[in-house]
Protein backbone atom coordinates (compact mmCIF):
# COMPACT_ATOMS: atom_id res chain seq x y z
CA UNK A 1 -24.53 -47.72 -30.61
CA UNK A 2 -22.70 -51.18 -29.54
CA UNK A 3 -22.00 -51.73 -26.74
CA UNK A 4 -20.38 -54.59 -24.49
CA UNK A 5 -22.57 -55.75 -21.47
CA UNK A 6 -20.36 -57.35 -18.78
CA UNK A 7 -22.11 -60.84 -17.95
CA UNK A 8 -20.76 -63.28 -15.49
CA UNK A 9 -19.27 -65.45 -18.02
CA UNK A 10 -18.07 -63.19 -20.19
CA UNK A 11 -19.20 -60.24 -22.45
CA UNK A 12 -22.20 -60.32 -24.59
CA UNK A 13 -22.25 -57.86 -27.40
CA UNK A 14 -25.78 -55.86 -27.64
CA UNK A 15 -26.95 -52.31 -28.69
CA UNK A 16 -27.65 -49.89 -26.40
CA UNK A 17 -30.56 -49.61 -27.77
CA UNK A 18 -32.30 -52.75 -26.92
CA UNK A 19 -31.00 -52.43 -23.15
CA UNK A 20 -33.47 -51.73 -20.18
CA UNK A 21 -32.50 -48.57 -18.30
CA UNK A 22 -31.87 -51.03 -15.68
CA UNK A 23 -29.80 -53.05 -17.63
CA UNK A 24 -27.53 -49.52 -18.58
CA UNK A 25 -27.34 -49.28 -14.88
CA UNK A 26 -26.11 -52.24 -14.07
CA UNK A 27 -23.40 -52.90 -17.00
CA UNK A 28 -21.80 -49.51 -15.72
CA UNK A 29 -21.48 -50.60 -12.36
CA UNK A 30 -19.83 -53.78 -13.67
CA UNK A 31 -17.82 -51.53 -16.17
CA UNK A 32 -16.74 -49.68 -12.91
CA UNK A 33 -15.85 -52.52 -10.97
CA UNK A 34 -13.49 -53.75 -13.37
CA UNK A 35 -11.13 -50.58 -13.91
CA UNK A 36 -8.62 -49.09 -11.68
CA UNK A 37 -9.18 -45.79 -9.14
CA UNK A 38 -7.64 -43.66 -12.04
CA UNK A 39 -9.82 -45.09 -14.91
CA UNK A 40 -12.79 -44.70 -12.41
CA UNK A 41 -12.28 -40.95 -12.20
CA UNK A 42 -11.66 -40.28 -15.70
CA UNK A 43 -14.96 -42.58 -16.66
CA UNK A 44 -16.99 -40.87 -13.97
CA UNK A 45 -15.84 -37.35 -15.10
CA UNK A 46 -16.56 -38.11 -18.60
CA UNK A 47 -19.90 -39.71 -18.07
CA UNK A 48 -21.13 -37.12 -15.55
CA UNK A 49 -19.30 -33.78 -16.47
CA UNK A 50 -22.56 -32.59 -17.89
CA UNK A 51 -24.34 -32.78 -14.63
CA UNK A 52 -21.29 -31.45 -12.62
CA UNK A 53 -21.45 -28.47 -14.58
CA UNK A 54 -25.06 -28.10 -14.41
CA UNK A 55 -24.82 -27.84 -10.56
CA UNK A 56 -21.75 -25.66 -10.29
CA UNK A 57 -23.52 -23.32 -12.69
CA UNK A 58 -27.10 -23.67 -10.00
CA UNK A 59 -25.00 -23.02 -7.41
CA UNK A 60 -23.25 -19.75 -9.01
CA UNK A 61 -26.86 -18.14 -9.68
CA UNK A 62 -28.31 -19.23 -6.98
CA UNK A 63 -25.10 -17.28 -4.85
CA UNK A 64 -25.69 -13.87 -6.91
CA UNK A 65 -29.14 -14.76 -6.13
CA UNK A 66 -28.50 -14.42 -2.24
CA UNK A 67 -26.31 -12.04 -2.56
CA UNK A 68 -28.18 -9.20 -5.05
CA UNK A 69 -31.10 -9.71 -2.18
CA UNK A 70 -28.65 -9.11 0.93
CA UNK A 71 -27.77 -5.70 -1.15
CA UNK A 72 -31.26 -4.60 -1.87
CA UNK A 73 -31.70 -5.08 2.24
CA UNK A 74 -29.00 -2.57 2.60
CA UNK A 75 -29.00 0.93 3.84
CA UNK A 76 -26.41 3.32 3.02
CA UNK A 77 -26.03 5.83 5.56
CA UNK A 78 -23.32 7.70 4.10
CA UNK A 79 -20.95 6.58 0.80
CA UNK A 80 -17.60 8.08 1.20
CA UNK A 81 -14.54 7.97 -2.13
CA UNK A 82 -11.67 8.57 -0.43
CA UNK A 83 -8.42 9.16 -2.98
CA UNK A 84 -5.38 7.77 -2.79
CA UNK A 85 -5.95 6.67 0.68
CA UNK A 86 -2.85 4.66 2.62
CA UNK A 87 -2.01 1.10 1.51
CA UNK A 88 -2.39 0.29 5.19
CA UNK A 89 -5.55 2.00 5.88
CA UNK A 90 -8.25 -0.89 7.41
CA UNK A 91 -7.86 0.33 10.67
CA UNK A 92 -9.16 3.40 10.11
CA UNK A 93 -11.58 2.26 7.76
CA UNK A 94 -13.29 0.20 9.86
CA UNK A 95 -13.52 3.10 12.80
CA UNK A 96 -14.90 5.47 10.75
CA UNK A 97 -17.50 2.78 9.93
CA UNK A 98 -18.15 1.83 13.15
CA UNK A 99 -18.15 5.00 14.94
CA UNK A 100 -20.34 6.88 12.39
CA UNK A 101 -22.93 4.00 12.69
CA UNK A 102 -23.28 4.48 16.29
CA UNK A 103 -23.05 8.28 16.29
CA UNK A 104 -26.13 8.38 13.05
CA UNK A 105 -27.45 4.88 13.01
CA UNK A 106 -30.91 4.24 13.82
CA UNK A 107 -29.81 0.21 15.16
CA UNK A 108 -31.00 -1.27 12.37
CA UNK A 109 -28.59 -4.00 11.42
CA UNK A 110 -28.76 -3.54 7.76
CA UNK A 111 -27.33 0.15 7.93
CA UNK A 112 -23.94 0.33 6.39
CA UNK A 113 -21.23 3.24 5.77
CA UNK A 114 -19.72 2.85 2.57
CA UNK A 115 -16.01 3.87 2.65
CA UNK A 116 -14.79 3.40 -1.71
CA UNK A 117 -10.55 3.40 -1.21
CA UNK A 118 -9.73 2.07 -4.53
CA UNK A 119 -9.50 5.90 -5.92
CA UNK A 120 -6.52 7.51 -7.33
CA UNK A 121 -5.35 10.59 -8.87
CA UNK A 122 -3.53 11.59 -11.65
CA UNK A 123 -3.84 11.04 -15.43
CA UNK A 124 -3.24 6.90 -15.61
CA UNK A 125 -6.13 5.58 -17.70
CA UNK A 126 -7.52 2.93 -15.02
CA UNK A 127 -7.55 5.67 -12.28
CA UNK A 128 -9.28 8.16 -14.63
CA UNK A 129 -11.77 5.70 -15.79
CA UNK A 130 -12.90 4.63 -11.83
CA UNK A 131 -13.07 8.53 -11.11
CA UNK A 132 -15.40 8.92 -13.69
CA UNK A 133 -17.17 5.89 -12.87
CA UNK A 134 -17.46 7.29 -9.51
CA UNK A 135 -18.44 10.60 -10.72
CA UNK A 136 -20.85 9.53 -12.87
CA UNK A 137 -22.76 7.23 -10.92
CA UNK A 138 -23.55 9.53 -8.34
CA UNK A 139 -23.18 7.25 -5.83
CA UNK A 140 -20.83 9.13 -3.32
CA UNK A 141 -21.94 10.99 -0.51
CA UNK A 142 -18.14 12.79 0.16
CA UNK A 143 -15.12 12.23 -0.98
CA UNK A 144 -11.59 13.09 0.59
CA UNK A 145 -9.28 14.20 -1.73
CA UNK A 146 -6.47 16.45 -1.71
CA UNK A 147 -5.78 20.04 -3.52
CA UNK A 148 -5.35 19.35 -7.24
CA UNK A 149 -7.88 16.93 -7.19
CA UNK A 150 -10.71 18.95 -5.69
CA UNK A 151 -9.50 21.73 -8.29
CA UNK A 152 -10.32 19.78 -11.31
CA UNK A 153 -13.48 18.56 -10.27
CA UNK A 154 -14.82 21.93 -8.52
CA UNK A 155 -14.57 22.95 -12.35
CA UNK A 156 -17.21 20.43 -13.41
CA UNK A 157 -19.53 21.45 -10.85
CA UNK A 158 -19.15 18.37 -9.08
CA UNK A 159 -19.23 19.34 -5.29
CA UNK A 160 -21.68 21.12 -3.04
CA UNK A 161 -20.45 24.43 -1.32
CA UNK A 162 -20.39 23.34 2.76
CA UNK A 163 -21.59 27.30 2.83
CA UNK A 164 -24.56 25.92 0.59
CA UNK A 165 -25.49 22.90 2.83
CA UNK A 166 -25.02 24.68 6.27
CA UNK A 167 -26.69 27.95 5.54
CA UNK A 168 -26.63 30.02 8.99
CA UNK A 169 -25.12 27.00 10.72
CA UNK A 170 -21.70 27.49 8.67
CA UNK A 171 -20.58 30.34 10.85
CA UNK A 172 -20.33 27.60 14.03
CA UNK A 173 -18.03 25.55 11.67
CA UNK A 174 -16.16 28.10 10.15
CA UNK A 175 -12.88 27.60 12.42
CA UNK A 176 -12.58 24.14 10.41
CA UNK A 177 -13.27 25.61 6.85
CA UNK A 178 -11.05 26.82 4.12
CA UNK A 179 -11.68 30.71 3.01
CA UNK A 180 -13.38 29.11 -0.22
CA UNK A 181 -15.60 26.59 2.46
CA UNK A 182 -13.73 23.73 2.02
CA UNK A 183 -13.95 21.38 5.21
CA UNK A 184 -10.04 20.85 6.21
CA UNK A 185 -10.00 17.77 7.73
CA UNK A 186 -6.48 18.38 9.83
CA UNK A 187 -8.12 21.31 11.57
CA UNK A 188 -10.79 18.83 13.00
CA UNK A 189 -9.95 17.08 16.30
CA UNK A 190 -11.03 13.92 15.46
CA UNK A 191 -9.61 13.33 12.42
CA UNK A 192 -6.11 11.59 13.46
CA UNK A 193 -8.25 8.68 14.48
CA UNK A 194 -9.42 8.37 10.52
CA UNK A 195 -6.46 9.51 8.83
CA UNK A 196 -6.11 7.10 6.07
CA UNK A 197 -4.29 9.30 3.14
CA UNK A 198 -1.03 10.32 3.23
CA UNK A 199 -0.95 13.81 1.78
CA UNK A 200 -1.75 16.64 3.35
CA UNK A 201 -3.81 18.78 3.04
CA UNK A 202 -6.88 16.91 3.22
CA UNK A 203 -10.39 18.01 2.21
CA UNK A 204 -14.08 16.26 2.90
CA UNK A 205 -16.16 17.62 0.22
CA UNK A 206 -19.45 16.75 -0.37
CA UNK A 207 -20.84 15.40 -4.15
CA UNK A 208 -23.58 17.04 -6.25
CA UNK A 209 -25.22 14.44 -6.61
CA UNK A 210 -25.92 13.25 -2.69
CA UNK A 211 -28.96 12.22 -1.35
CA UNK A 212 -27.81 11.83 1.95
CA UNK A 213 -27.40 15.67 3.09
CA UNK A 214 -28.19 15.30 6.66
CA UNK A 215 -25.89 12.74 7.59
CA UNK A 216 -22.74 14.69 5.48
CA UNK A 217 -23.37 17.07 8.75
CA UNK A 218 -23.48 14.91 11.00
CA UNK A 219 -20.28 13.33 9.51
CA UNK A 220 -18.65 17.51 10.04
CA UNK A 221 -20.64 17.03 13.53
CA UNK A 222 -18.28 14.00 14.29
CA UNK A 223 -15.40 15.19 12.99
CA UNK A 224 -15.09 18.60 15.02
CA UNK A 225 -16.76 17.39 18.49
């Protein structure tokens, strides 16, 4: 390759190939020197795009990187779906969070309560796609959902009976369950302060596929105290 290397009194053509690396060095400083802020950009961007791209994609991994190992520190406490929850519905969110924490949390700071809003009902491909996603990944702890929902699901076998989970401790809940042992969140007193759907009625039911069995009664043990 030819190039021109920028000498004091004038240009002397040479290949690149028979320049020292500190020769290359020096002929694009003097290359730089002699062009305008715009052509400096453009000549820097062109000449280095490589490496800018190399440490914008470093910096990407090494960001998943952090963040995949802040999630595997995590510890779900309870993973709620909630469907078709209230556009405005942070407030509450965050409430439930925090108060569930410090009624069933142990202190440890990397205990979390995972509250899913993004669910919605009906027959729309996207929402029936994220319900099964959620369904299938057996993830969720609870879910609040409202009557037609919990009917189509209750057909796939895809709740626990709050009969099942209590045993002889259902009977000092009763006043708050459906006749088919639903939990009806509006007949628990401390509902209002959660409220974040606007249908009524409302239903916590709790998923097959939980792990976290204890603390889906001490959710019903917040709720109705």
């Amino acid at each position: 390759m030819t190039i021109y290397v920028f000498e004091e009194d004038g240009m002397e053509k040479r290949y690149e190939s028979d320049m020292t690396r500190k020769e290359k060095r020096q002929n694009e400083l003097k290359k730089l020197k002699s062009m305008t802020f715009k052509q400096k950009a453009a000549y820097i961007w062109e000449y280095y795009k490589g490496v800018f791209a190399g440490i914008i994609i470093a910096c990407v991994i090494i960001s998943i990187g952090v963040q995949m190992f802040q999630n595997s520190q995590l510890k779900s406490l309870l993973s709620i779906a909630v469907v078709d929850s209230n556009y405005n519905h942070d407030e509450q969110v965050e409430a439930l969070q925090n108060d569930f924490l410090a009624y069933a949390g142990t202190g440890d700071k990397h205990e979390v309560v995972d509250v899913d809003t993004s669910l919605l009902s009906g027959d729309d491909y996207n929402a029936v796609v994220k319900m099964t996603v959620v369904m299938g990944a057996g993830t969720a702890d609870m879910m609040f959902c409202g009557e037609e929902t919990y009917k189509k699901y209750k057909q796939q076998e895809a709740f626990l009976s709050w009969k099942e989970i209590l045993g002889d401790d259902y009977s000092k809940y009763e006043e708050y369950m459906t006749d088919d042992g639903r939990l009806d969140l509006e007949k628990c007193p401390n509902w209002e302060k959660y409220n974040m759907v606007y249908y009524s009625p409302v239903y916590a039911v709790v998923m097959s596929s939980s792990k976290n069995l204890e603390n889906c009664i001490k959710f019903l043990e917040m709720m109705v105290q």
